[in-house]
Protein backbone atom coordinates (compact mmCIF):
# COMPACT_ATOMS: atom_id res chain seq x y z
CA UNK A 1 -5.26 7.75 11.72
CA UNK A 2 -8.24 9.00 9.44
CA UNK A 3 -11.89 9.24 11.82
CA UNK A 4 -13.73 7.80 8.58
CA UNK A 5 -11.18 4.83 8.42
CA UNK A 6 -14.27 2.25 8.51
CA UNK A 7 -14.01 1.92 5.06
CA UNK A 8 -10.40 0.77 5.63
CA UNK A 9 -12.46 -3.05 5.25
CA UNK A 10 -15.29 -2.16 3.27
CA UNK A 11 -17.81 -1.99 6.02
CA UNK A 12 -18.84 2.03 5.67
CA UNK A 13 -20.94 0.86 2.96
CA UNK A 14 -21.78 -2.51 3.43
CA UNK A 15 -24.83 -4.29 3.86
CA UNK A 16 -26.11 -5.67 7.14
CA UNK A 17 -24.98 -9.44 6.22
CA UNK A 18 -21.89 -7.30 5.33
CA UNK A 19 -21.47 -5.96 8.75
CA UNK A 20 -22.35 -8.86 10.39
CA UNK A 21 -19.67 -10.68 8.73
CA UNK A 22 -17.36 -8.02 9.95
CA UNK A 23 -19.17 -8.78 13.20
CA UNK A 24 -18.33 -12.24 13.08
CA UNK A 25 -14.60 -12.24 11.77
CA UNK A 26 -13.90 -9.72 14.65
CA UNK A 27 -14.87 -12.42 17.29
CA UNK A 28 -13.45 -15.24 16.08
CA UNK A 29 -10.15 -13.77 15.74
CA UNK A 30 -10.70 -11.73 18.96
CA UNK A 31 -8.22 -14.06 20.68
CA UNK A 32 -5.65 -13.38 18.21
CA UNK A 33 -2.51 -10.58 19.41
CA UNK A 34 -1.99 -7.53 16.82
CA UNK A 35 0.86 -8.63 13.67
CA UNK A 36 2.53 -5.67 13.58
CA UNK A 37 4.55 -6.08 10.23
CA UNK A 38 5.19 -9.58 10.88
CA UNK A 39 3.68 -12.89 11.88
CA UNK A 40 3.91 -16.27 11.63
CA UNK A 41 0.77 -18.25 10.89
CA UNK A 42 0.61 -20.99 13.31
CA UNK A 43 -1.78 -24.21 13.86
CA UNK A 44 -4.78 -21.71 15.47
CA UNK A 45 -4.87 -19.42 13.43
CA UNK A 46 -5.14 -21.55 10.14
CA UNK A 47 -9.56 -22.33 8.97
CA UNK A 48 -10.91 -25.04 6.87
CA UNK A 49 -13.79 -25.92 5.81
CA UNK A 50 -14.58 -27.40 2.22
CA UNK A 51 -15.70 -25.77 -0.54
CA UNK A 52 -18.92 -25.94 -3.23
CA UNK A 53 -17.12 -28.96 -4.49
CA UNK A 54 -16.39 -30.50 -1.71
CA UNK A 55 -19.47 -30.45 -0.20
CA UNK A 56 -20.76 -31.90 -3.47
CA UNK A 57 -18.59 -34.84 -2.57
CA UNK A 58 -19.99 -35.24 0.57
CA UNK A 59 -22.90 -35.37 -1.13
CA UNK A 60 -22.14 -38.34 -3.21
CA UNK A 61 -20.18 -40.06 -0.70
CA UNK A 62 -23.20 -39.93 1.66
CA UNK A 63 -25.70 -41.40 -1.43
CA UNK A 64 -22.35 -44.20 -1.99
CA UNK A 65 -22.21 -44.99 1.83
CA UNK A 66 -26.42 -45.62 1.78
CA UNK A 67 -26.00 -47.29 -1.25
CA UNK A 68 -23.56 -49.90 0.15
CA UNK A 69 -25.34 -50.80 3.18
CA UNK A 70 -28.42 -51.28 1.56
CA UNK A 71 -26.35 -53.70 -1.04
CA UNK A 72 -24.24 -54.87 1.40
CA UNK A 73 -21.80 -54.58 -1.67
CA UNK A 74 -18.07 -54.78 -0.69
CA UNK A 75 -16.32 -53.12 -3.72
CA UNK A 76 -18.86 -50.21 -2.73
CA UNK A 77 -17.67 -50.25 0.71
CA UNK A 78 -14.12 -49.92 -0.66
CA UNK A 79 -14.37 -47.57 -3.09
CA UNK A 80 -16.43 -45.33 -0.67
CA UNK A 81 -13.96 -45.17 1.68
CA UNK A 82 -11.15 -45.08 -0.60
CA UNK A 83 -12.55 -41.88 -1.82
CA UNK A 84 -12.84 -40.74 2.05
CA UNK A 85 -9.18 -41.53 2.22
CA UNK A 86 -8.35 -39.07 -0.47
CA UNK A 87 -10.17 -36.31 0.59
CA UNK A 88 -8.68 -36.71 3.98
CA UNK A 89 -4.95 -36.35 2.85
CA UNK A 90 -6.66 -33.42 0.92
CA UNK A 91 -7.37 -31.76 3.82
CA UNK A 92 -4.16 -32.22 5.80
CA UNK A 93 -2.61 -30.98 2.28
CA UNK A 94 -4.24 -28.27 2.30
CA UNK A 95 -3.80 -26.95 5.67
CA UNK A 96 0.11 -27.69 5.52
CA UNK A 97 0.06 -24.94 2.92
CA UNK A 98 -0.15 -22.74 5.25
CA UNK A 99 0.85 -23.22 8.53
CA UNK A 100 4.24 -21.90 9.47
CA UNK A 101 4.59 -19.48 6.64
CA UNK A 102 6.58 -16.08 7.56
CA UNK A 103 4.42 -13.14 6.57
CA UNK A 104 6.03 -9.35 6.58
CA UNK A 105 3.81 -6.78 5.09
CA UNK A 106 6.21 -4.20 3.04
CA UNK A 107 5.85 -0.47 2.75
CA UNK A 108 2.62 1.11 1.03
CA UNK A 109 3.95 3.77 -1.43
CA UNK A 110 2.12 7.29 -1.23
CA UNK A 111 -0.35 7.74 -3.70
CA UNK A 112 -2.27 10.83 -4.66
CA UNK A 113 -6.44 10.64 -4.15
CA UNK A 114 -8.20 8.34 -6.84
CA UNK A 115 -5.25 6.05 -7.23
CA UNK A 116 -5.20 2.39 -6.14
CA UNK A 117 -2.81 1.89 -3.30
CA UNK A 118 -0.33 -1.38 -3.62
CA UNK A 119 -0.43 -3.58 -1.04
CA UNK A 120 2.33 -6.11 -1.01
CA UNK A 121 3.33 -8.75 1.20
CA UNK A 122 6.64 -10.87 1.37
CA UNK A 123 5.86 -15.12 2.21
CA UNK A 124 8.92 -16.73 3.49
CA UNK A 125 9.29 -20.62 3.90
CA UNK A 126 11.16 -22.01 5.82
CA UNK A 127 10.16 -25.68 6.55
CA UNK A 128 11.66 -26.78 3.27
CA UNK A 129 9.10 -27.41 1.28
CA UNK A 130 7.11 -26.05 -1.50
CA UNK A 131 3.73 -23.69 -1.37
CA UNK A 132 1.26 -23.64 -4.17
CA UNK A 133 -1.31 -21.74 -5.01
CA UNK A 134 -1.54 -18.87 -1.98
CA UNK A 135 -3.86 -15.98 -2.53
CA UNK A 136 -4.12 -12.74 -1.05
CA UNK A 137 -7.27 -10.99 -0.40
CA UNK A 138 -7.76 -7.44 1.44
CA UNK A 139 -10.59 -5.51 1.25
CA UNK A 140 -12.54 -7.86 -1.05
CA UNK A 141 -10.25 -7.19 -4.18
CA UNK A 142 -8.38 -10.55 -4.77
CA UNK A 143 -5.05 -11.29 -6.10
CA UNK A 144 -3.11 -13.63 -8.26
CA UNK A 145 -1.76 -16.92 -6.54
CA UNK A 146 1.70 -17.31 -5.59
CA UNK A 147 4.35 -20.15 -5.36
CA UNK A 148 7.17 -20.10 -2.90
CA UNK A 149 10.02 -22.71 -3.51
CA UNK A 150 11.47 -24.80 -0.88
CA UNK A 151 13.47 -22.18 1.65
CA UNK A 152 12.25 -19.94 -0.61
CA UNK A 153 10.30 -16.51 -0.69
CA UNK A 154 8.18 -14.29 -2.99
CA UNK A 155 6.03 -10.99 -2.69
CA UNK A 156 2.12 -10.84 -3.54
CA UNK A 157 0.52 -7.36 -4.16
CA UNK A 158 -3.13 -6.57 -4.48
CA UNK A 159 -4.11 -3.11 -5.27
CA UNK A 160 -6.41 -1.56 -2.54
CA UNK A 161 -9.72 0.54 -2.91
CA UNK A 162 -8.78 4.09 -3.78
CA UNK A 163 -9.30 6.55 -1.17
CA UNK A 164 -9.61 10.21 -0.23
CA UNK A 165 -6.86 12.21 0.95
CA UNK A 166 -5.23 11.16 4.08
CA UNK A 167 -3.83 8.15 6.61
CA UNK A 168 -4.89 5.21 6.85
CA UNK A 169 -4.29 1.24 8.15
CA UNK A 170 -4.16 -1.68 6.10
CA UNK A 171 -7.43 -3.42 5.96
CA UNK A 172 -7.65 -6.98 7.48
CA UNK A 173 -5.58 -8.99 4.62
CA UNK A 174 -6.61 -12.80 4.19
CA UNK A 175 -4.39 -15.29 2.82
CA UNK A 176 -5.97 -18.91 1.75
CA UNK A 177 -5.25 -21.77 -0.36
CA UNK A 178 -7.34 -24.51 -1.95
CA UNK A 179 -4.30 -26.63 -2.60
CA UNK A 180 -4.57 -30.04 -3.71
CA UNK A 181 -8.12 -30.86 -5.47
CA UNK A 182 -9.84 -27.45 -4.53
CA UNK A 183 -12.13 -29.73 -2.24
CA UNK A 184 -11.49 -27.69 0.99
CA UNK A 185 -10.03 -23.85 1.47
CA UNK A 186 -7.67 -22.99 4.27
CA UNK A 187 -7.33 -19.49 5.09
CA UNK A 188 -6.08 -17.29 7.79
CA UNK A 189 -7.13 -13.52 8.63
CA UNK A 190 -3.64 -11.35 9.08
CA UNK A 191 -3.79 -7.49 10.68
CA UNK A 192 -0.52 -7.00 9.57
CA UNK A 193 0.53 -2.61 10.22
CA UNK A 194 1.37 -0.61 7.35
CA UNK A 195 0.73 3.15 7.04
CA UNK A 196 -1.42 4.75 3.73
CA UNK A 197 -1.11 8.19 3.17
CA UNK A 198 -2.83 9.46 0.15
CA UNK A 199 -2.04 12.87 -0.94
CA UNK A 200 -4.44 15.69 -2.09
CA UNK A 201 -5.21 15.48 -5.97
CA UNK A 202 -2.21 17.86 -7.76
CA UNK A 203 -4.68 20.33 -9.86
CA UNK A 204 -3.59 23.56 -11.35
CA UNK A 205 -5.02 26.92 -10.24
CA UNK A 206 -5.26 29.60 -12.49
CA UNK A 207 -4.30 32.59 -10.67
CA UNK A 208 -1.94 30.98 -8.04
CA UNK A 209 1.07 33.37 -7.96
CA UNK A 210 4.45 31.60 -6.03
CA UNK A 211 5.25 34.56 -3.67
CA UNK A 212 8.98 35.19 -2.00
CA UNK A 213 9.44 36.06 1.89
CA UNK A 214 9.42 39.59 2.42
CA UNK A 215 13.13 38.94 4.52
CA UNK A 216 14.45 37.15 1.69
CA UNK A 217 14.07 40.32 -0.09
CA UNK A 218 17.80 41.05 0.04
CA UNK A 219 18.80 37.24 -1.25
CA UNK A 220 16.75 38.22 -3.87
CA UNK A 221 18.49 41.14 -5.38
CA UNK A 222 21.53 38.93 -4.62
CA UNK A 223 20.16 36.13 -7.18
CA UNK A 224 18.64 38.49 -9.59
CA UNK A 225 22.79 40.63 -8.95
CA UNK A 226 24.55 36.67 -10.29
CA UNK A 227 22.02 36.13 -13.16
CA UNK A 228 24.75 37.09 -15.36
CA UNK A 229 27.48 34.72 -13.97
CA UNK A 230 28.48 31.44 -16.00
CA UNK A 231 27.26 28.35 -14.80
CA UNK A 232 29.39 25.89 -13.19
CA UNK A 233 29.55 22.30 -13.93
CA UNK A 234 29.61 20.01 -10.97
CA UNK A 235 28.97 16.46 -10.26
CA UNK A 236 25.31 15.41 -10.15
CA UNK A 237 23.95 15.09 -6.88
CA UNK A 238 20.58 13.06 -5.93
CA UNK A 239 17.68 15.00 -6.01
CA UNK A 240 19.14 17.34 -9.08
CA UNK A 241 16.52 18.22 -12.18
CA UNK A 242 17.62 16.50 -14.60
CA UNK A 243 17.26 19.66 -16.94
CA UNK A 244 20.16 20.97 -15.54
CA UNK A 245 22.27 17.68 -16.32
CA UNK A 246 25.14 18.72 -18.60
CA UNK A 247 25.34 16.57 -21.37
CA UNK A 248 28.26 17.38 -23.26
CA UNK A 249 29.82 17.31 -20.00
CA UNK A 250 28.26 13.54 -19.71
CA UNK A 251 29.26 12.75 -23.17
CA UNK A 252 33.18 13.71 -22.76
CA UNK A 253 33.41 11.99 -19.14
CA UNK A 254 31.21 9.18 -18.95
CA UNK A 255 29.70 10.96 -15.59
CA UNK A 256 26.92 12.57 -14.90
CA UNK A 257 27.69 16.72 -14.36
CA UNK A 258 25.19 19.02 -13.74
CA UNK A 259 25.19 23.00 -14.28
CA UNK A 260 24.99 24.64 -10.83
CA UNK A 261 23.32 28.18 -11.55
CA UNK A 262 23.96 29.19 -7.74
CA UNK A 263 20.69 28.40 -7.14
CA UNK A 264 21.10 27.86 -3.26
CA UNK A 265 21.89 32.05 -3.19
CA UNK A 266 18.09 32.22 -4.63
CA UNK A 267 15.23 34.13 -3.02
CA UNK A 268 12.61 30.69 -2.02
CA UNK A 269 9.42 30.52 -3.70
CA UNK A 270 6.47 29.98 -0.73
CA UNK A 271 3.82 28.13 -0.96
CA UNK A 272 1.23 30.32 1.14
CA UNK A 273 -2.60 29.18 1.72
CA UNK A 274 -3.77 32.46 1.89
CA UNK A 275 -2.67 32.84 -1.43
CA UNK A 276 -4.56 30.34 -3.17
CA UNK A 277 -8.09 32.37 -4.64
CA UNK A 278 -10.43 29.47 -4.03
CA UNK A 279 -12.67 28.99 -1.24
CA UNK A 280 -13.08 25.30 -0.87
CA UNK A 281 -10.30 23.60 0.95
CA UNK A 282 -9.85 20.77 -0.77
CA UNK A 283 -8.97 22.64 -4.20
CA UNK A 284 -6.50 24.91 -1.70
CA UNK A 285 -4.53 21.77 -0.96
CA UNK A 286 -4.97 20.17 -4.47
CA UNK A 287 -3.54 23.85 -6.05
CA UNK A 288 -0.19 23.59 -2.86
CA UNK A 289 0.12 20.28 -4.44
CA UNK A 290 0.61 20.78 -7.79
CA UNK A 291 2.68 23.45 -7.08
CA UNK A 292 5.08 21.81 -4.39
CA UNK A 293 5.42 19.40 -7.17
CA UNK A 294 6.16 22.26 -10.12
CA UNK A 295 9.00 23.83 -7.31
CA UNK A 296 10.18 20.45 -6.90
CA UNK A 297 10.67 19.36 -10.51
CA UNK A 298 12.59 22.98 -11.15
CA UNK A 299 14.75 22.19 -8.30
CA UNK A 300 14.57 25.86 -6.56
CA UNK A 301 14.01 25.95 -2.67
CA UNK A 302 10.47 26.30 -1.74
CA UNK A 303 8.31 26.92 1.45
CA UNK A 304 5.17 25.76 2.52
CA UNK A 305 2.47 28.18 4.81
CA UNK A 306 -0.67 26.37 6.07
CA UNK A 307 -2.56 27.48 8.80
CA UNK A 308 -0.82 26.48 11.94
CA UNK A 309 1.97 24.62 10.14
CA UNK A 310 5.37 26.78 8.05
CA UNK A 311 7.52 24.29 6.65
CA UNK A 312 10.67 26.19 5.78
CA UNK A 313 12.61 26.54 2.35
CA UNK A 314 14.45 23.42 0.94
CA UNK A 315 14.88 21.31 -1.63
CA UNK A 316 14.96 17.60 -2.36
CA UNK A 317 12.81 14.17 -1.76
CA UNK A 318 13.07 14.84 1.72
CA UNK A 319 11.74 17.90 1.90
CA UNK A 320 9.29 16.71 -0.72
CA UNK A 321 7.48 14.03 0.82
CA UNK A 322 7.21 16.50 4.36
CA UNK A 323 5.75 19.29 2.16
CA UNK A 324 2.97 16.45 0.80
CA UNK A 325 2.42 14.75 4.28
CA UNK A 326 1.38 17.99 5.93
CA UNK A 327 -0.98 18.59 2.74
CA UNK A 328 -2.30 15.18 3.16
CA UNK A 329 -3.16 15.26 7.12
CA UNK A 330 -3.99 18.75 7.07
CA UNK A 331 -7.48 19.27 9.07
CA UNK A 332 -7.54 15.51 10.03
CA UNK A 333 -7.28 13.88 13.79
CA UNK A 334 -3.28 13.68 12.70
CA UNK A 335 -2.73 16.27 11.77
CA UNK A 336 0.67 18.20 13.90
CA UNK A 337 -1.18 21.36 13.86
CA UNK A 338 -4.10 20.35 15.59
């Protein structure tokens, strides 16, 4: 994980009430086991306490109670307490909203630096009855509320802080509910595990030249020797560009065909470090990323050479999303090469 990962919740630069807030949330839920990617909020680890409004009621149900006994006025009495009565059920309302609810956090997509991460999270229920008006929270950025019918389930997403290049954890994710009256909020404080990586910003770089392996020098002449061979029309494959897609081809059959220019017999393209002419790292790795993702999109096997890590020449997403994870960790505490 990232060294600067503080920020993860906000706290690199908050404010001392901010950090002593942090302070605070981190020992009352000290007694509380790690999630993993899935918990199940139970009856301690559910918090009330009532809201502006409701302590705006207690307020005026102090002033009523005073007023009554000074009176000694029975329908004053009554409707005191009647009012007590309410806000009572209110509170075991609202704390039912919660408890027992199945919580699995779902995979974070990769994003590139300066974009918004997605966090989502699935809510299952499975006492049979209804949930209203759950929010999601992590980070400070709130989300929209969320309804989950009887035996039912639904996802909730907030987008996260962007962040610079990397892997992180979730931040501490809070779930609450002010279900009935809005008089009291429930909430609960989840640390449910889910891996961010952020990739390096793709930039072009004037200048970068996509160099072959000096062994793949005979597989070269071997390419540059079929250049004059018709293409062949095969059936599309996942991971193909879809500028080779044949479209006649698609238009006779119904099927998608593809026109296979014997690329795999093609000298690879590497992606070398050294030959990137800039001299601050970060606009090396944005420059490998742009053009990972230009080799990519042609669909022609590529390499990747960073200092202490050779990825070899391949295509397709899988090779893909290695060639951006070792851009993304490389020089950090996780990175393999270190």
């Amino acid at each position: 994980m990232r060294s600067g990962e503080l920020k993860q919740d906000g706290t690199g630069s908050a404010s001392g009430r901010g950090r002593l807030r942090e302070d605070f949330i981190r020992w009352v839920t000290r007694r509380h086991r790690a999630d993993g990617r899935r918990a199940v909020i139970s009856r301690d680890r559910v918090y009330i306490l009532p809201t502006r409004q409701g302590y705006m009621l207690l307020a005026i149900l102090l002033v009523m109670l005073l007023g009554a006994i000074n009176y000694s006025n029975n329908m004053a009495f009554l409707l005191t307490f009647l009012v007590v009565g309410i806000g009572h059920n209110a509170m075991w309302y609202t704390h039912r909203n919660l408890l027992g609810l199945e919580v699995t956090a779902l995979p974070v997509a990769p994003v590139f630096a300066g974009t918004a991460p997605l966090l989502t999270l699935r809510l299952e229920e499975r006492s049979a009855r209804p949930r209203e008006a759950i929010h999601l929270s992590a980070g400070g950025v709130p989300s929209r509320s969320a309804f989950l019918e009887p035996d039912g389930s639904t996802e909730i997403a907030v987008a996260l802080e962007p962040r610079q290049r990397g892997v992180y954890r979730l931040p501490r994710q809070r779930l609450s509910t002010r279900y009935p009256l809005g008089l009291l909020e429930a909430w609960t404080w989840l640390t449910l595990e889910r891996e961010i990586l952020v990739y390096p910003v793709p930039v072009p770089l004037d200048g970068l030249a996509l160099t072959g392996d000096e062994r793949d020098g005979e597989q070269a002449e071997n390419a540059g020797a079929s250049d004059s061979t018709p293409d062949e029309i095969r059936e599309y494959r996942a991971g193909d560009p879809p500028n080779r897609i044949a479209w006649k081809a698609v238009a006779r059959s119904g099927q998608l065909f593809v026109r296979d220019t014997g690329s795999d017999n093609a000298a690879p393209v590497w992606l070398d470090w050294d030959g990137i002419p800039a001299a601050d790292p970060e606009a090396r790795l944005s420059a490998l990323c742009h053009a990972v993702l230009e080799a990519n999109a042609e669909g022609q096997p590529y390499g990747l050479r960073l200092p202490g890590t050779r990825i070899g020449p391949e295509t397709g997403a899988d090779h893909l999303a290695r060639c951006l994870r070792a851009l993304a960790l490389f020089g950090l505490p996780g990175d393999p090469a270190r």
